[in-house]
Protein backbone atom coordinates (compact mmCIF):
# COMPACT_ATOMS: atom_id res chain seq x y z
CA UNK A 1 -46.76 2.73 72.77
CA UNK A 2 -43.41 3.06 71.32
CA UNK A 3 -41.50 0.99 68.03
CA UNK A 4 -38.65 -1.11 68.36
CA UNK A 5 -36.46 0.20 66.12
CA UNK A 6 -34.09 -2.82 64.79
CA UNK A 7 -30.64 -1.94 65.23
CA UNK A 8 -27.95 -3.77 63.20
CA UNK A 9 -24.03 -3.53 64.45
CA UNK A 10 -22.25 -5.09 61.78
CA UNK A 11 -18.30 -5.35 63.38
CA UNK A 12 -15.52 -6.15 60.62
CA UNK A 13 -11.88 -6.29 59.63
CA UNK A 14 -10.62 -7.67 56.67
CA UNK A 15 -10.52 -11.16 57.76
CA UNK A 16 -13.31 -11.30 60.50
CA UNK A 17 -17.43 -10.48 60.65
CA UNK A 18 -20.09 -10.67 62.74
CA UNK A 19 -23.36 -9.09 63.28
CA UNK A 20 -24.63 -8.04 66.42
CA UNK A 21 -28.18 -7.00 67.54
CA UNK A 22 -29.55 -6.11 71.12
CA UNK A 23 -32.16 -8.30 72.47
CA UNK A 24 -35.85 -6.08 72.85
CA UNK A 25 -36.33 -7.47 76.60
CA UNK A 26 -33.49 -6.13 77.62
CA UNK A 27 -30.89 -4.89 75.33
CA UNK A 28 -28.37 -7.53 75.74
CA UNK A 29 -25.84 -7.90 73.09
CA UNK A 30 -25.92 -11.09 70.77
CA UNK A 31 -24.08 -11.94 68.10
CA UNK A 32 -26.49 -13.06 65.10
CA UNK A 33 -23.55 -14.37 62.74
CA UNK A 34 -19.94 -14.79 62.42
CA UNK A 35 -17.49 -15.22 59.65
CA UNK A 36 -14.46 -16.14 59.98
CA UNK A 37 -11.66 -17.06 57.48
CA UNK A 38 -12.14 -20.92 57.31
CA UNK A 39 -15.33 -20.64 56.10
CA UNK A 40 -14.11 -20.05 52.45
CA UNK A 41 -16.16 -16.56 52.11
CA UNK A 42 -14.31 -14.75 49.27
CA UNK A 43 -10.94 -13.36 50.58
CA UNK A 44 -11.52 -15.39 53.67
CA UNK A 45 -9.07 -18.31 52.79
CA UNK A 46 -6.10 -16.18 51.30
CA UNK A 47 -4.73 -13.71 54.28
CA UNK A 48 -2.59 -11.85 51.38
CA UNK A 49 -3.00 -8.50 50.79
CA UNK A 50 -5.08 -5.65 50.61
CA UNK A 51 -7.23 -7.12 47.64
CA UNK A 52 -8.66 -9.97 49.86
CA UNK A 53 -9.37 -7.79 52.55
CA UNK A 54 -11.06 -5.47 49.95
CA UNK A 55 -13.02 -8.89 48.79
CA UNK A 56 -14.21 -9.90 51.96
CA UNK A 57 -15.42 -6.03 53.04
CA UNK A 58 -16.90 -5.85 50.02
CA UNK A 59 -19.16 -9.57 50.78
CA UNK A 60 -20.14 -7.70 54.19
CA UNK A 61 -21.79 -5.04 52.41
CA UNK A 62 -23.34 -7.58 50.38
CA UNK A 63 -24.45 -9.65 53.27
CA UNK A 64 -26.26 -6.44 54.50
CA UNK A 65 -27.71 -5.30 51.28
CA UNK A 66 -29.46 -8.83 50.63
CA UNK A 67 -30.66 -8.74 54.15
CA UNK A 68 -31.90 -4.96 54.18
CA UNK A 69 -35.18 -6.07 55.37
CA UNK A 70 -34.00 -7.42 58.90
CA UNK A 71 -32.99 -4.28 60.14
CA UNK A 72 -34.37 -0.68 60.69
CA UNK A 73 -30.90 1.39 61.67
CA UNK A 74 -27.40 -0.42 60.65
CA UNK A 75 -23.78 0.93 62.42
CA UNK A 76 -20.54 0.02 60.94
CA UNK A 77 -17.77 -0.98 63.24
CA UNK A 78 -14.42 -1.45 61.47
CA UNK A 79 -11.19 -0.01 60.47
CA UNK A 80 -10.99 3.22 58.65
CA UNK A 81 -10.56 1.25 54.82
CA UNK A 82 -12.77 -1.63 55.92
CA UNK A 83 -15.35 1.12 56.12
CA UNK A 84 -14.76 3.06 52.93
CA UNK A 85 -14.54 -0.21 51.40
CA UNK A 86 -18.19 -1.20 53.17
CA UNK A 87 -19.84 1.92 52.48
CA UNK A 88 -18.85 1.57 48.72
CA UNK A 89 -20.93 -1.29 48.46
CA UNK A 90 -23.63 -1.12 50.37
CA UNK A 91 -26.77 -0.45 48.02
CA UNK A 92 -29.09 2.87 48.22
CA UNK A 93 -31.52 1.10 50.69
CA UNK A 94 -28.54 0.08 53.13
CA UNK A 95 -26.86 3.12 52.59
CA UNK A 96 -29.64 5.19 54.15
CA UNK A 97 -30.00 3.27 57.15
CA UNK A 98 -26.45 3.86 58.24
CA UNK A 99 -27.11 6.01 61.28
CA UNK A 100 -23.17 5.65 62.26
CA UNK A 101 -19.98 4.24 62.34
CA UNK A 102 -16.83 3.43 64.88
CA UNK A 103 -13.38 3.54 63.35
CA UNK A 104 -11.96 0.28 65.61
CA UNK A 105 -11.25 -3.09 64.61
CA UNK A 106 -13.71 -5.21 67.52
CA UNK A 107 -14.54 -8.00 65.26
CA UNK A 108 -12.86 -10.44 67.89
CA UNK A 109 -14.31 -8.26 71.21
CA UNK A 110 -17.03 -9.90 72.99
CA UNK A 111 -20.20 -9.00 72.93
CA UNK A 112 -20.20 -7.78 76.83
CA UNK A 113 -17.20 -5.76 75.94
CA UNK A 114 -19.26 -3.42 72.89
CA UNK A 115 -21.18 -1.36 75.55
CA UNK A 116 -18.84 1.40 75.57
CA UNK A 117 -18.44 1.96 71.73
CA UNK A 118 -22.09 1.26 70.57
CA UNK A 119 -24.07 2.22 73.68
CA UNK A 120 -25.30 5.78 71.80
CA UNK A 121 -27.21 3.50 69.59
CA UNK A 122 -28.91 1.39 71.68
CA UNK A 123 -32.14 2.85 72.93
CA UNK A 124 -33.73 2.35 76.51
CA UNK A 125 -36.19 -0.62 76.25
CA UNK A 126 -39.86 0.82 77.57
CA UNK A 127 -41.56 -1.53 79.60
CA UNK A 128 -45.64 -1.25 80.15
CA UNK A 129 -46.82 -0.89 83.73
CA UNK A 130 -49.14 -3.65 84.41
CA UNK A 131 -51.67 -2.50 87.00
């Protein structure tokens, strides 16, 4: 009998999130969350600079620190920054679950469309035989 492991994409830029897990039947992509600038997350409402981009990266890696629990492995998806800025804040227990990251901005791609930059870290889904 084998574990699912729980596999977290969390996809960012500095004005867009969303968190994306693959289904256990099947491995379908679904997005759990979005964020997006009009819901008022800090340095979602202001599309400045760099320091509300920095703001809003930075509430990502607090959105995955408080909800360390729900997830086994965690990949980053985001622009190079984004992800320094990410990694910065996630805590030690994030941190260590970070099995890898993709230097692209596919906050806005659809979840169909991830397969071919996140497909290493999906695992096959194992099925029993019923007899």
């Amino acid at each position: 009998m084998s574990i699912h492991l729980k596999v977290l994409f969390a996809l960012a830029n500095g004005e867009h999130a969303r968190f994306v897990r693959p289904t256990e039947e099947d491995n379908t992509l679904h997005s759990s969350s979005r964020v997006v600038p009009e819901d008022g997350h800090p340095g979602a409402a202001s599309h400045t600079h760099a320091q509300d981009k920095n703001k809003f990266a930075a509430w990502v890696a607090e959105q995955l620190n408080q909800h360390v629990s729900s997830y086994d492995e965690l990949v980053l998806v985001a622009p190079a920054h984004t992800l320094s800025v990410i990694r910065e804040h996630l805590n030690k227990q994030a941190a260590a679950k970070v099995v890898g990251s993709v230097d692209k901005d596919l906050a806005k791609t659809a979840d169909g469309e991830l397969w071919p930059h996140i497909r290493q870290w999906v695992r096959p889904v194992h099925r029993q035989k019923v007899i």
